[in-house]
N, C-alpha and C. Protein backbone atom coordinates (compact mmCIF):
# COMPACT_ATOMS: atom_id res chain seq x y z
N UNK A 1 -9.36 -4.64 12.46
CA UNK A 1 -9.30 -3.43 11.66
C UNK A 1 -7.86 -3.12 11.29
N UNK A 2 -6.51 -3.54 12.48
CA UNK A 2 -5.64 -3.53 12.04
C UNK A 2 -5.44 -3.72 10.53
N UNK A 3 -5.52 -5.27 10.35
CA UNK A 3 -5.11 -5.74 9.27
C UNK A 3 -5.82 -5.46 7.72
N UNK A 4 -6.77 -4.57 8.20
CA UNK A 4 -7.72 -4.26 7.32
C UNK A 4 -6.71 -2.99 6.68
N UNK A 5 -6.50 -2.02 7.44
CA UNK A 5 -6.04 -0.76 7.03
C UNK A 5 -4.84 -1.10 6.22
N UNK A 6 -3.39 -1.74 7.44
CA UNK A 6 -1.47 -2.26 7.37
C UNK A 6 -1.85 -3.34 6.28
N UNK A 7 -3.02 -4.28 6.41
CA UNK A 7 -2.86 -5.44 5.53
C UNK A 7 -1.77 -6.07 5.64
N UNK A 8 -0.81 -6.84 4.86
CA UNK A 8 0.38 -7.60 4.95
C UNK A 8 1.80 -7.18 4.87
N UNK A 9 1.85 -5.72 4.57
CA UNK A 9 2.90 -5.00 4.64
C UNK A 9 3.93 -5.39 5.58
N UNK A 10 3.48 -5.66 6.95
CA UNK A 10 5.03 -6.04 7.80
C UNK A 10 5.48 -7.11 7.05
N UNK A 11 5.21 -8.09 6.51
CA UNK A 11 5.81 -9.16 5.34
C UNK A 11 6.89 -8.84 4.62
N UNK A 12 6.43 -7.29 3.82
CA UNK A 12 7.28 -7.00 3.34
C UNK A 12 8.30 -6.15 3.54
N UNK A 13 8.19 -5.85 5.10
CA UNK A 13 9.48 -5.23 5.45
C UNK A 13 10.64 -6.47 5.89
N UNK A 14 10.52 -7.71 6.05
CA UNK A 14 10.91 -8.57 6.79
C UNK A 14 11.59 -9.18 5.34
N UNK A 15 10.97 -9.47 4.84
CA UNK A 15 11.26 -10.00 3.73
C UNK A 15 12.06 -8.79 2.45
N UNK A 16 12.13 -7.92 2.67
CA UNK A 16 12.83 -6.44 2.20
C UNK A 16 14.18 -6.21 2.62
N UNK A 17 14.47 -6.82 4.39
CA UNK A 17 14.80 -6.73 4.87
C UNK A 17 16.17 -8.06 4.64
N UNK A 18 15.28 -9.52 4.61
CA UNK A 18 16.17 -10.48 4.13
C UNK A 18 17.05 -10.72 3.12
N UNK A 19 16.07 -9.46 2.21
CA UNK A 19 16.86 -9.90 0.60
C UNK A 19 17.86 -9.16 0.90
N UNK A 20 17.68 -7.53 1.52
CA UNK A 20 18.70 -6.81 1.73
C UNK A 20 19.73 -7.61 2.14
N UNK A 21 19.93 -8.30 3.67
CA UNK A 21 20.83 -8.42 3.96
C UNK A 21 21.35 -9.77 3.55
N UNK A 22 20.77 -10.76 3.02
CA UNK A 22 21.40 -12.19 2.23
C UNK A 22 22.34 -12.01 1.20
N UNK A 23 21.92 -10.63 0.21
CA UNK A 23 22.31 -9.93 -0.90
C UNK A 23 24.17 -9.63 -0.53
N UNK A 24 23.42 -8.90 0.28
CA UNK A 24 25.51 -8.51 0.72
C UNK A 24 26.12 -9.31 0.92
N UNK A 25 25.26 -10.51 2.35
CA UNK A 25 26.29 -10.69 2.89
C UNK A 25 26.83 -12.19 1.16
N UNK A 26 25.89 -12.91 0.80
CA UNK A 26 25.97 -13.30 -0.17
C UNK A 26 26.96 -13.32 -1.50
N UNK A 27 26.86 -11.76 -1.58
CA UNK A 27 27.65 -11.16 -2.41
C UNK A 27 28.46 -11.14 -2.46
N UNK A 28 29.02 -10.75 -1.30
CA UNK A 28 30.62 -10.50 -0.76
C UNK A 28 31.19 -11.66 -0.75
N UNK A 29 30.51 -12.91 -0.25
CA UNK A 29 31.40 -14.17 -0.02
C UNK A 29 31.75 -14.30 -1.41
N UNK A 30 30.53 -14.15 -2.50
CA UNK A 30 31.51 -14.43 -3.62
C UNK A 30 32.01 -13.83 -4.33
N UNK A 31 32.06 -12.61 -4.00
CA UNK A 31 32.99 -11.34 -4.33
C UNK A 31 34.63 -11.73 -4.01
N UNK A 32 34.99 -12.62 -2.82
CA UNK A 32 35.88 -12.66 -2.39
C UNK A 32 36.15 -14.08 -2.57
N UNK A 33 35.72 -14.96 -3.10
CA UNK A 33 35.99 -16.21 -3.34
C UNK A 33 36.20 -16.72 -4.82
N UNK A 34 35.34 -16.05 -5.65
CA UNK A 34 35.30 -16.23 -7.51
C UNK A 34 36.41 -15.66 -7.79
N UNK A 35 36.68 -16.33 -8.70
CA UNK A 35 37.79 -16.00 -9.79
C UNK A 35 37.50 -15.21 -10.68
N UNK A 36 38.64 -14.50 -11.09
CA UNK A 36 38.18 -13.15 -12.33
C UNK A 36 37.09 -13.75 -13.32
N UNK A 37 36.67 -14.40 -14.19
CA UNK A 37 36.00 -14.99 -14.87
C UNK A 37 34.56 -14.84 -14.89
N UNK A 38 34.24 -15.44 -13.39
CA UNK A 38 32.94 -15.43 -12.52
C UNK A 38 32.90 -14.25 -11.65
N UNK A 39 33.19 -13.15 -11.62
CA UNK A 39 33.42 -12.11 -11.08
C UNK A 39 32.17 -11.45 -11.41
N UNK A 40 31.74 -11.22 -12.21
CA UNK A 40 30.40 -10.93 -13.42
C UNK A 40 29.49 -11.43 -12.57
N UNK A 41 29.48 -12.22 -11.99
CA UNK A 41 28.25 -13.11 -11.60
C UNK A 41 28.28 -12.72 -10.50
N UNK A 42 29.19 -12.14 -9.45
CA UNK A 42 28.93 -11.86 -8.24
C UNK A 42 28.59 -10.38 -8.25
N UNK A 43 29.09 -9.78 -8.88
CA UNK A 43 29.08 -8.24 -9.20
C UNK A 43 27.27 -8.15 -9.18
N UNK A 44 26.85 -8.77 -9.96
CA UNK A 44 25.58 -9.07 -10.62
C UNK A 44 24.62 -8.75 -9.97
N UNK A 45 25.07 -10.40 -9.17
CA UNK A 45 24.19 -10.71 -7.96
C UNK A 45 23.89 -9.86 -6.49
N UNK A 46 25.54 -9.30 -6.26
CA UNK A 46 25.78 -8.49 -5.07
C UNK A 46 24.88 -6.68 -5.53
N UNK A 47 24.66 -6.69 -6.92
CA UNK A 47 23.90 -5.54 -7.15
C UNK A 47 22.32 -5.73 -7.33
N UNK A 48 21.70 -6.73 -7.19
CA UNK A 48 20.11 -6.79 -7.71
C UNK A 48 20.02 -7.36 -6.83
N UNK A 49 20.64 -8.42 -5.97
CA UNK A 49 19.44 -8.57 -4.72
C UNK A 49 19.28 -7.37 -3.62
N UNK A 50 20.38 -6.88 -3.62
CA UNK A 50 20.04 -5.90 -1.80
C UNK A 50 19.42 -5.06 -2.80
N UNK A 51 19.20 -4.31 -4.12
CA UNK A 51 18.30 -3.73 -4.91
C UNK A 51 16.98 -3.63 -4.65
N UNK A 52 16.64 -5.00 -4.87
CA UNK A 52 15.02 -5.55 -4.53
C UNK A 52 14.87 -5.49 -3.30
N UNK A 53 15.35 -6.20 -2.56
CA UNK A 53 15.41 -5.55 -1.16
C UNK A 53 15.24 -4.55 -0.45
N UNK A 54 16.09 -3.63 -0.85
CA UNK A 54 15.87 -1.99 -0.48
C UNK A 54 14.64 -1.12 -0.96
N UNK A 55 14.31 -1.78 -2.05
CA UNK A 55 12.97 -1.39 -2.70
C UNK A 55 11.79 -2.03 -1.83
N UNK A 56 11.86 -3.42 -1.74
CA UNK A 56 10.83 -3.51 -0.83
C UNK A 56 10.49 -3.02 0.58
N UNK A 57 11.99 -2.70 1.60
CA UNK A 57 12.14 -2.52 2.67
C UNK A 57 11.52 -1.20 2.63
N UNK A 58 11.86 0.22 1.24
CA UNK A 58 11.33 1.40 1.34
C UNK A 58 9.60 1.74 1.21
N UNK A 59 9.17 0.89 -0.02
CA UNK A 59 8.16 0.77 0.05
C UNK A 59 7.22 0.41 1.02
N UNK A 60 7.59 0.09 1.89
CA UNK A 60 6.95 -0.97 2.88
C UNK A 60 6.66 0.16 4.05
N UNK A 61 8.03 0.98 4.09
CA UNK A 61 8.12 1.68 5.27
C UNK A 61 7.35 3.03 4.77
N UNK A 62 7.41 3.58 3.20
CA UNK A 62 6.47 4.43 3.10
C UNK A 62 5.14 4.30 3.27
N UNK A 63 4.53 3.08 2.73
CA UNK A 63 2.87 2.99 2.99
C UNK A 63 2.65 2.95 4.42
N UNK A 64 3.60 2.21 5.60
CA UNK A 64 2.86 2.27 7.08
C UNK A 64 3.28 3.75 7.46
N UNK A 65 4.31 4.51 6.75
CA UNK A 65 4.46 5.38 7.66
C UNK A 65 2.69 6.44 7.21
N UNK A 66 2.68 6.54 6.11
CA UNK A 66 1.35 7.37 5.47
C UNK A 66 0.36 6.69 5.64
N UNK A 67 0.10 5.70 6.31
CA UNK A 67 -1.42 5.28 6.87
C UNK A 67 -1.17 5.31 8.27
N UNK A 68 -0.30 5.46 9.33
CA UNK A 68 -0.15 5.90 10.40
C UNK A 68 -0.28 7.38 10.50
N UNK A 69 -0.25 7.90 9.41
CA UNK A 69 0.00 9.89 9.64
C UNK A 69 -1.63 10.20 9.40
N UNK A 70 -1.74 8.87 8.30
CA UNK A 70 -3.36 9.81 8.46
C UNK A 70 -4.00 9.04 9.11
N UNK A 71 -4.05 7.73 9.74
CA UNK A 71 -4.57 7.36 11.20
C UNK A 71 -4.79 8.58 12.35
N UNK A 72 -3.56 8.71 12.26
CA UNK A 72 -3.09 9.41 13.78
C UNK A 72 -3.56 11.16 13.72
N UNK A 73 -2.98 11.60 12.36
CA UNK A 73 -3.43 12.80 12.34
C UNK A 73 -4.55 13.49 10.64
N UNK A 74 -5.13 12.67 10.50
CA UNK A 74 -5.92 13.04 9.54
C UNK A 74 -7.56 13.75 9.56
N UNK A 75 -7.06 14.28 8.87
CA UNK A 75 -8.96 15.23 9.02
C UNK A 75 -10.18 14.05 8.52
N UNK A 76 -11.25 14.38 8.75
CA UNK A 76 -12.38 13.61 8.47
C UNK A 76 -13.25 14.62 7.57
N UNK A 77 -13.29 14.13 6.52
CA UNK A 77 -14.52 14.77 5.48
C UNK A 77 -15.51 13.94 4.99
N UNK A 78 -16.39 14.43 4.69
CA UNK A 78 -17.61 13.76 3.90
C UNK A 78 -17.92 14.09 2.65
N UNK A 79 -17.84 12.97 2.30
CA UNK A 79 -18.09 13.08 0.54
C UNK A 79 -18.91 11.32 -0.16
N UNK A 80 -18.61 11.31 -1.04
CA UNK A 80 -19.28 10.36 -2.14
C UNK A 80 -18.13 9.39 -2.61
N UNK A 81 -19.11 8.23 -2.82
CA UNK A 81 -18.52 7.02 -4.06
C UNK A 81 -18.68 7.62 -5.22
N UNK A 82 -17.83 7.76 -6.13
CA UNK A 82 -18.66 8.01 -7.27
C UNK A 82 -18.55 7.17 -8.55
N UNK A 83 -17.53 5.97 -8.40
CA UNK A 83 -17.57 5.21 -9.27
C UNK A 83 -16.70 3.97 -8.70
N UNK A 84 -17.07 2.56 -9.41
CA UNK A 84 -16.55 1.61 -8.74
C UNK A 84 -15.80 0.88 -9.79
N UNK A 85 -14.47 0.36 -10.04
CA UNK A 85 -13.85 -0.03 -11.54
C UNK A 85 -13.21 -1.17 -10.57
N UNK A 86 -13.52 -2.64 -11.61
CA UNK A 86 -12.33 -3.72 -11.33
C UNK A 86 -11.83 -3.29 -12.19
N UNK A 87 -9.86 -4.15 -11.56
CA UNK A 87 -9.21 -4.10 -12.53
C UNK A 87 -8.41 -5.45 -12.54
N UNK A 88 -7.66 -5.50 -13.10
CA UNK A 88 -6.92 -7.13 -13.77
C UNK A 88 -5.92 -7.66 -12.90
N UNK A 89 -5.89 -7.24 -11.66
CA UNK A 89 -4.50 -7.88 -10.58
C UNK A 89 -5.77 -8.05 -9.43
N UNK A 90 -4.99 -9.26 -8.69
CA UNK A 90 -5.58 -9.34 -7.35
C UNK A 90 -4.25 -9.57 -6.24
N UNK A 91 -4.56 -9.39 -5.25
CA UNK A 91 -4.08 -9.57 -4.14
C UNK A 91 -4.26 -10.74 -2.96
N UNK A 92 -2.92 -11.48 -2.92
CA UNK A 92 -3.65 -12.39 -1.75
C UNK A 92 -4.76 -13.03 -2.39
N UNK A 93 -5.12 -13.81 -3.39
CA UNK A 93 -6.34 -14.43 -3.78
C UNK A 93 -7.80 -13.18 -4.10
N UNK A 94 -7.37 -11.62 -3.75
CA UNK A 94 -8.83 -11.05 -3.48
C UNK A 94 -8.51 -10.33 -4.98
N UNK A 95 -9.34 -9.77 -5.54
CA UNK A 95 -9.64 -9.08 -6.60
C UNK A 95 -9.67 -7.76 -7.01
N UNK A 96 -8.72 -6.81 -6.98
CA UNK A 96 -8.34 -5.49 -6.76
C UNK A 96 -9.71 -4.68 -7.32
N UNK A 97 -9.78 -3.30 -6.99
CA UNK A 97 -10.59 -2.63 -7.60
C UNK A 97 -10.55 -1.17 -7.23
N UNK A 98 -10.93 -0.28 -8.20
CA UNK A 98 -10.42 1.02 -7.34
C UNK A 98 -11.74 1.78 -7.08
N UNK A 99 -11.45 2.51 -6.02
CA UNK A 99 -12.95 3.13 -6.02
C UNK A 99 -12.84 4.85 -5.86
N UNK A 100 -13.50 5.39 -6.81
CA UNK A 100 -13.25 6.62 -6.87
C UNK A 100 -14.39 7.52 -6.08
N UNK A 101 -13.80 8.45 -5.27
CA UNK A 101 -14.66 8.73 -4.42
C UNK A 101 -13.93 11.08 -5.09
N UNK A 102 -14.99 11.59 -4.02
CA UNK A 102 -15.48 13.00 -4.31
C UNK A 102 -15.82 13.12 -2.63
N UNK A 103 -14.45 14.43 -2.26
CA UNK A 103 -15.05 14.84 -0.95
C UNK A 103 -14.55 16.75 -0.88
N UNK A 104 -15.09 17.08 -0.12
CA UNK A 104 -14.76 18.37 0.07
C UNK A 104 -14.12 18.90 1.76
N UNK A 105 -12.86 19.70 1.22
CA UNK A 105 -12.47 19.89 2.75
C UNK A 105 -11.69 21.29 2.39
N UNK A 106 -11.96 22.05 3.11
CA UNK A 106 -11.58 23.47 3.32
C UNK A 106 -12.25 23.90 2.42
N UNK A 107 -13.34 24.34 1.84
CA UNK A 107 -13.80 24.54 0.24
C UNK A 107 -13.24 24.01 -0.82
N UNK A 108 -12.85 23.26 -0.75
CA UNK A 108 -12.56 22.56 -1.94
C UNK A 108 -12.25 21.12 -2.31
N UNK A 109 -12.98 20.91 -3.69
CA UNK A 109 -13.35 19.60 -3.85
C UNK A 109 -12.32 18.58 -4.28
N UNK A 110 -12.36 17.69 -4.05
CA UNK A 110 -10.89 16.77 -4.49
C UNK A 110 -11.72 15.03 -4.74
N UNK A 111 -10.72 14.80 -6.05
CA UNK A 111 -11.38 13.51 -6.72
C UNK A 111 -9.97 12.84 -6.65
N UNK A 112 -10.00 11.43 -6.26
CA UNK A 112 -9.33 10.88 -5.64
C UNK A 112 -9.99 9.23 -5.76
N UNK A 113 -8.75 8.43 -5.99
CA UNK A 113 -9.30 7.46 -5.76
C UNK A 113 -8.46 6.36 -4.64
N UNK A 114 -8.67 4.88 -4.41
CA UNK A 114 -8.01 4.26 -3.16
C UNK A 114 -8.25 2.68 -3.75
N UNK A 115 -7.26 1.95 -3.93
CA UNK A 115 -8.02 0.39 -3.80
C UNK A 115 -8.53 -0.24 -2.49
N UNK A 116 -9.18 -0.92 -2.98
CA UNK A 116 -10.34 -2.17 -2.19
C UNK A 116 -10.35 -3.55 -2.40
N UNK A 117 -10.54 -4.18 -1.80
CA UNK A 117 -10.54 -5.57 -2.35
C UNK A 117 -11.65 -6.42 -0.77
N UNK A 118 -12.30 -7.67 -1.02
CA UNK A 118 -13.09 -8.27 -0.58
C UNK A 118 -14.07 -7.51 -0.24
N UNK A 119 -14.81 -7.80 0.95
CA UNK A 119 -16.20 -7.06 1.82
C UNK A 119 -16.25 -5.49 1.56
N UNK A 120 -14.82 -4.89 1.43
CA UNK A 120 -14.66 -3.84 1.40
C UNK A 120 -15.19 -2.87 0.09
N UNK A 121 -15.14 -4.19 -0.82
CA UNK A 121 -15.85 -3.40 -2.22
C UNK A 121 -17.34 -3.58 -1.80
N UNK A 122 -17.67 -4.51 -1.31
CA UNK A 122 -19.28 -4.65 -0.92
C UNK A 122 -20.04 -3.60 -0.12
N UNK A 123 -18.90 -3.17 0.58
CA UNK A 123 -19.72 -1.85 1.45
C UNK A 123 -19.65 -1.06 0.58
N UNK A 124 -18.45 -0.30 0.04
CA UNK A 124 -18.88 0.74 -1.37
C UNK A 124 -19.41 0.44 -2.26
N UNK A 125 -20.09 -0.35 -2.67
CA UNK A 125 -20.93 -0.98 -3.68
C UNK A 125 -22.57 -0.59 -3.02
N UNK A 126 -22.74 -0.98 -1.72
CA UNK A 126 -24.26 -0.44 -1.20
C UNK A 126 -24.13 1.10 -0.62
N UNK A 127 -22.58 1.66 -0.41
CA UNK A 127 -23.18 2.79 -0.23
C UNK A 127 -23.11 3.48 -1.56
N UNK A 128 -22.60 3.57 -2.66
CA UNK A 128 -22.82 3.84 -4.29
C UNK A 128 -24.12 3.60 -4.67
N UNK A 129 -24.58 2.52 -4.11
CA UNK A 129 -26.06 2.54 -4.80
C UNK A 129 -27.10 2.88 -4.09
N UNK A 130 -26.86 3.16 -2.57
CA UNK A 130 -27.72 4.23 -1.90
C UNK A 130 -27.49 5.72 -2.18
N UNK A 131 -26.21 6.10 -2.85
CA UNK A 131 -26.30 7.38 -3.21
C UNK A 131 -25.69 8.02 -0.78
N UNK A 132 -25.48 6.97 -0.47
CA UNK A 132 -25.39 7.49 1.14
C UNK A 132 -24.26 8.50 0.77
N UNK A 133 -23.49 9.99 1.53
CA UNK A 133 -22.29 10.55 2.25
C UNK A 133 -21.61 9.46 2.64
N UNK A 134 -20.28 9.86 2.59
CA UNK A 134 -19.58 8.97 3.13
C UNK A 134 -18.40 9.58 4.03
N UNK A 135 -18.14 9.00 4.70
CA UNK A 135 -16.44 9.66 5.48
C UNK A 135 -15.48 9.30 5.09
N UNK A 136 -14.25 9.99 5.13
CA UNK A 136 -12.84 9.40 4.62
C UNK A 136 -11.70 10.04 5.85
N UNK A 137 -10.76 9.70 6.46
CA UNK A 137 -9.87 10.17 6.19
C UNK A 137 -8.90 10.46 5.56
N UNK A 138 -8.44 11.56 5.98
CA UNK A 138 -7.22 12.48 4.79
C UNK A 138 -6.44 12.62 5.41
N UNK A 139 -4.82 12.05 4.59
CA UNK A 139 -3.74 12.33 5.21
C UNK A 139 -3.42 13.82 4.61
N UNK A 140 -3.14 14.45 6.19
CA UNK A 140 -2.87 15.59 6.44
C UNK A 140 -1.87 16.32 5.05
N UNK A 141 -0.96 15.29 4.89
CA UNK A 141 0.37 16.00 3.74
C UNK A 141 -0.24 15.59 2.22
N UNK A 142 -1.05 14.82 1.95
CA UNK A 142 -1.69 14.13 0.40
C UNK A 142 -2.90 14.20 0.29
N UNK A 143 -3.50 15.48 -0.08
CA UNK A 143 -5.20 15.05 -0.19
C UNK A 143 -6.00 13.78 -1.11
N UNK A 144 -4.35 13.29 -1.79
CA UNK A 144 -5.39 12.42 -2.71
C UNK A 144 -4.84 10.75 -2.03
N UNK A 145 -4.26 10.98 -0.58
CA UNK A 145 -4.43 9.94 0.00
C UNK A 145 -5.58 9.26 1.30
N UNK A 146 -6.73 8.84 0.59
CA UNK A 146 -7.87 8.84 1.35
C UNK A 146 -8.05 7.45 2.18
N UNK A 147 -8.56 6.86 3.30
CA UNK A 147 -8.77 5.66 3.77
C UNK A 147 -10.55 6.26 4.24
N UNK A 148 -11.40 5.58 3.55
CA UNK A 148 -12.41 4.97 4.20
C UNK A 148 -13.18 4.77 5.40
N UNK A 149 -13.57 5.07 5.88
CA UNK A 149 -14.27 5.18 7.04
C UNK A 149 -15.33 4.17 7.17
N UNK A 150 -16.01 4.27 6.31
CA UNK A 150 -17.64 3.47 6.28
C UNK A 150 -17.44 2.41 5.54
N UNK A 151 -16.26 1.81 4.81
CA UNK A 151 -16.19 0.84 4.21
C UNK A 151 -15.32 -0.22 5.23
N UNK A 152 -14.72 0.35 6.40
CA UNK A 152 -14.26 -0.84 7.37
C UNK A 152 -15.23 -1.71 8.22
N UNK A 153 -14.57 -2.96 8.46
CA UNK A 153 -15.23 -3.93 9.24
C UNK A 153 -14.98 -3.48 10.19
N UNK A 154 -15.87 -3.28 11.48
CA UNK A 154 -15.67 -3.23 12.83
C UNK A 154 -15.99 -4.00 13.65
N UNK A 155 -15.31 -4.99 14.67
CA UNK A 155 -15.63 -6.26 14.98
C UNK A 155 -15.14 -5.99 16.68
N UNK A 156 -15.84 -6.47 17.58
CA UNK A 156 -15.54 -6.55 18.53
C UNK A 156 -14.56 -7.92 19.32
């Protein structure tokens, strides 16, 4: 279930992490070794890799930190699938898709949607066409950040 929720994200802190620091240290050697000429090229380089880097390293650390907050502290509501859309990117070989779901918490209703990809569209796919309730959690600070309940594998 871990890997179901985090998925491959530590990847990209590691690798966020490499570009960051190859970038500098990279940079600098030829910051300090090129000649005025080729100076351009280190400048360049010493600015777009730790760039990408830092972007991936942040990204990485925002999605585990907001699926740990609403792991750890998220409310549970019940609500509906209410529509199921592929779309044109996949992941890892799987086939993205978003699924828009309808739940209500404190009186009030919130439409929201979450991607899915493999088995995971298959369970919202039979509970959409049973018309079943469904559970979600909700991170506490983003109501329109929802994780699934009834669409995880649970495996002993």
């Amino acid at each position: 279930m871990t890997r179901q929720i985090y998925s491959d994200q530590f990847k990209f802190l590691f690798v966020g992490l490499g570009f960051l620091i190859f970038g500098i240290v990279v940079g600098t050697v030829l910051l300090l070794t090129m000649k005025d000429n080729s100076k351009l090229v280190a400048v360049t380089f010493t600015a777009t890799v730790p760039t990408i880097g830092l972007s991936l390293l942040l990204a990485s650390l925002r999605f585990h930190r907001r699926t740990s907050r609403t792991l750890l502290s998220g409310r549970v509501a019940t609500g509906s699938i209410r529509d199921i859309k592929s779309t044109t990117s996949s992941v890892n070989g799987q086939h993205k898709f978003h699924i828009f779901v309808q739940y209500e918490l404190d009186g009030t209703t919130h439409d929201t949607k979450f991607n899915a990809y493999g088995f995971e569209v298959d369970f919202a796919k039979n509970l959409l066409s049973r018309g079943e309730p469904t559970r979600f959690l909700i991170d506490p600070k983003d109501p329109n950040h929802v994780i699934c309940v009834d669409t995880l594998r649970v495996t002993e």
